[in-house]
Protein backbone atom coordinates (compact mmCIF):
# COMPACT_ATOMS: atom_id res chain seq x y z
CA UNK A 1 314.61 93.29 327.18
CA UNK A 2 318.24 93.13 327.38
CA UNK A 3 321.57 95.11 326.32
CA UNK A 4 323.02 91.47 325.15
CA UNK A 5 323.38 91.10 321.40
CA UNK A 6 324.29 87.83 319.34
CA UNK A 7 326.40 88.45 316.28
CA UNK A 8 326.42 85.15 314.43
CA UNK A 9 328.01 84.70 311.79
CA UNK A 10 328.68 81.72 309.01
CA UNK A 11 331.68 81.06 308.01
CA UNK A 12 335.21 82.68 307.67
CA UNK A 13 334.32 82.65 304.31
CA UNK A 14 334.79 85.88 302.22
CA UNK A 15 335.95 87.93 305.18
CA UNK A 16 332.40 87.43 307.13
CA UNK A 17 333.86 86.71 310.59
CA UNK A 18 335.75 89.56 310.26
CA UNK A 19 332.75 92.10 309.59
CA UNK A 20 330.76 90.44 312.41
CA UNK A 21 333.88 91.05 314.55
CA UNK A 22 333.87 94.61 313.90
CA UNK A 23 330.42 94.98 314.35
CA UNK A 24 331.02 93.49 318.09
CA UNK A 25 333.71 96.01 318.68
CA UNK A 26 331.52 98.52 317.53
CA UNK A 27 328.25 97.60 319.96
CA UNK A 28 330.29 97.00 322.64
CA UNK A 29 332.22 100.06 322.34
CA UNK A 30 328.39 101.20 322.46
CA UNK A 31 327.35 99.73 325.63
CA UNK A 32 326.51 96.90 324.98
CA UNK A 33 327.20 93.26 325.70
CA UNK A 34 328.04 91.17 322.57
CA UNK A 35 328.58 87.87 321.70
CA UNK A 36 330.06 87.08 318.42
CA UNK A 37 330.46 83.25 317.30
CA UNK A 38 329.31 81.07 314.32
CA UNK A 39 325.71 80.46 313.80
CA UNK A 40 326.36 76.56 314.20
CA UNK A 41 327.75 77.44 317.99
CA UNK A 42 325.18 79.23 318.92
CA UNK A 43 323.00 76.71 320.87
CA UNK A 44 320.56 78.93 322.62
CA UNK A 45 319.41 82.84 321.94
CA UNK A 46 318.12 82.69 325.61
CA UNK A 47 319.35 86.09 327.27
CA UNK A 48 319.67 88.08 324.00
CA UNK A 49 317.71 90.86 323.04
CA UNK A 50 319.38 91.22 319.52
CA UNK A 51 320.60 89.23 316.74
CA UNK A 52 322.67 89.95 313.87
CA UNK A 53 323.53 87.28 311.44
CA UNK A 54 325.53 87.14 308.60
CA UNK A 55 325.58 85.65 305.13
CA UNK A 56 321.91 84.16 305.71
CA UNK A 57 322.40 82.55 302.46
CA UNK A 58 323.90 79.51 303.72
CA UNK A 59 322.58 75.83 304.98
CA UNK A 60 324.50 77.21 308.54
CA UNK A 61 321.91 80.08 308.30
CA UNK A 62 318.98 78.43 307.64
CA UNK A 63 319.89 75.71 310.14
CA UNK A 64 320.04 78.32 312.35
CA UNK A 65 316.68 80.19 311.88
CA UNK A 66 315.09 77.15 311.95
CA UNK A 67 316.94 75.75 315.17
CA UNK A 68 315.71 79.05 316.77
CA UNK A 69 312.48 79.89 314.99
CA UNK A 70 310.53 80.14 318.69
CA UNK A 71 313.12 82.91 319.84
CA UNK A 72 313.70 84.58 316.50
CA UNK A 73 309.88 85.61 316.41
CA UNK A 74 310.37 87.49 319.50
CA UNK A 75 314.02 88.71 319.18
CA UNK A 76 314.85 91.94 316.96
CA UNK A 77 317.13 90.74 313.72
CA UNK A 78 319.26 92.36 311.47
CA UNK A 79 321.26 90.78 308.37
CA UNK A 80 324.36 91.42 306.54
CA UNK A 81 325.96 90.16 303.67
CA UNK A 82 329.28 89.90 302.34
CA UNK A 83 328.90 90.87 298.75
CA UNK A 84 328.34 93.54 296.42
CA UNK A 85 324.52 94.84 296.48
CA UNK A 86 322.12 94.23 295.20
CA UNK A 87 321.30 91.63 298.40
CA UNK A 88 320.48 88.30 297.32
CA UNK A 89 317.35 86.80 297.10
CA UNK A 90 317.83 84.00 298.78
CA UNK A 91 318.92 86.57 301.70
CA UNK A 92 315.60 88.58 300.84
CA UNK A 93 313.52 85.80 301.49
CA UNK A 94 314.97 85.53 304.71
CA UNK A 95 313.97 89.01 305.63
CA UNK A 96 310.79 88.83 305.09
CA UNK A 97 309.89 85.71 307.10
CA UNK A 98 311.63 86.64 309.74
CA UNK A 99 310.27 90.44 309.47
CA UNK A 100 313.78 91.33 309.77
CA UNK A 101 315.41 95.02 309.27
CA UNK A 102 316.75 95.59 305.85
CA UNK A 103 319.99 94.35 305.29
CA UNK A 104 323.05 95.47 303.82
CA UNK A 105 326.34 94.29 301.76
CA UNK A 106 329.29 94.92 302.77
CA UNK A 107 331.38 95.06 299.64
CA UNK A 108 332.80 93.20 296.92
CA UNK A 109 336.35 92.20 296.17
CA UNK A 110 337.66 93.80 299.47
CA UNK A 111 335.16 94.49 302.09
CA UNK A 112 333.71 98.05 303.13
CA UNK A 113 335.24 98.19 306.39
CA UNK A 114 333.87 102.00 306.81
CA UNK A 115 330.44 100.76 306.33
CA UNK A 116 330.89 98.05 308.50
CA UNK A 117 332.00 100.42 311.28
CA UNK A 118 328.76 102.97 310.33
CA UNK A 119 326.35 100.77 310.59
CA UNK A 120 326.92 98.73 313.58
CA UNK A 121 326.47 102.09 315.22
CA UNK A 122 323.46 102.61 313.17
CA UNK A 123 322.35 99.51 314.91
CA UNK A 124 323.58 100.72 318.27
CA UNK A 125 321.09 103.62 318.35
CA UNK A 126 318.36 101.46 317.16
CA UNK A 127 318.86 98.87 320.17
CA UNK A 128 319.17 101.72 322.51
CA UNK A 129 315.98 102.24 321.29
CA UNK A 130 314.37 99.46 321.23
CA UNK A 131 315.86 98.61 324.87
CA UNK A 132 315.00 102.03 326.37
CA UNK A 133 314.82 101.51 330.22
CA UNK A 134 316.97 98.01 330.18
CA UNK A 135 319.08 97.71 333.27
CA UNK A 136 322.56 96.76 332.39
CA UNK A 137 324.69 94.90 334.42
């Protein structure tokens, strides 16, 4: 495993490139070594032991899981979405074939920035978990 994490998000639609960039800050300010981009840049999950995508509602998203379907079945994956709970769906759907951890919204008319803060370092404890014994370099 490794302490490199890909947060990929959609668009900077509805303040989602903003909540993935605060979850970045947040992991790295954890440790770790992030990446945050668009899903549609992201050619290749080689090297990451993490992934955090989101607004998996969209085409970009489902381009994306099944550009990467290979990797995704052996990478951990958590979801967001930008939105007032409950999650959608669509989004649901997406969790379950991809046996990923339960997501969360982030809001409605003006995102939770708080939350977004909490649980990226929810997610920092779980990936120091997860990655127990990783090297980093």
């Amino acid at each position: 495993m490794t302490d490199r994490v890909l947060v990929a998000h959609t668009s900077k639609i509805a303040a989602t490139d903003e909540i993935a960039e605060i979850i970045g800050t947040e992991l790295a300010g954890c440790g770790l070594r992030v990446t945050v981009l668009p899903v549609a840049a992201a050619e290749s999950l080689y090297g990451f032991g993490a992934v955090i995508m989101g607004d998996a509602a969209t085409r970009d998203a489902h381009r994306f899981v099944k550009r990467h379907r290979v990797s995704l079945k052996h990478t951990p994956i958590w979801l967001f979405h930008r939105g007032t709970p409950p999650v959608p769906n669509d989004v649901m759907r997406m969790v379950r074939k991809l046996g990923a951890g339960a997501p969360i919204s982030f809001g409605g008319a003006a995102p939770d920035w708080d939350r977004a803060h909490a649980w990226a370092r929810y997610l920092a404890d779980r990936l120091a978990v997860l990655h127990r014994g990783f090297v980093s370099n």
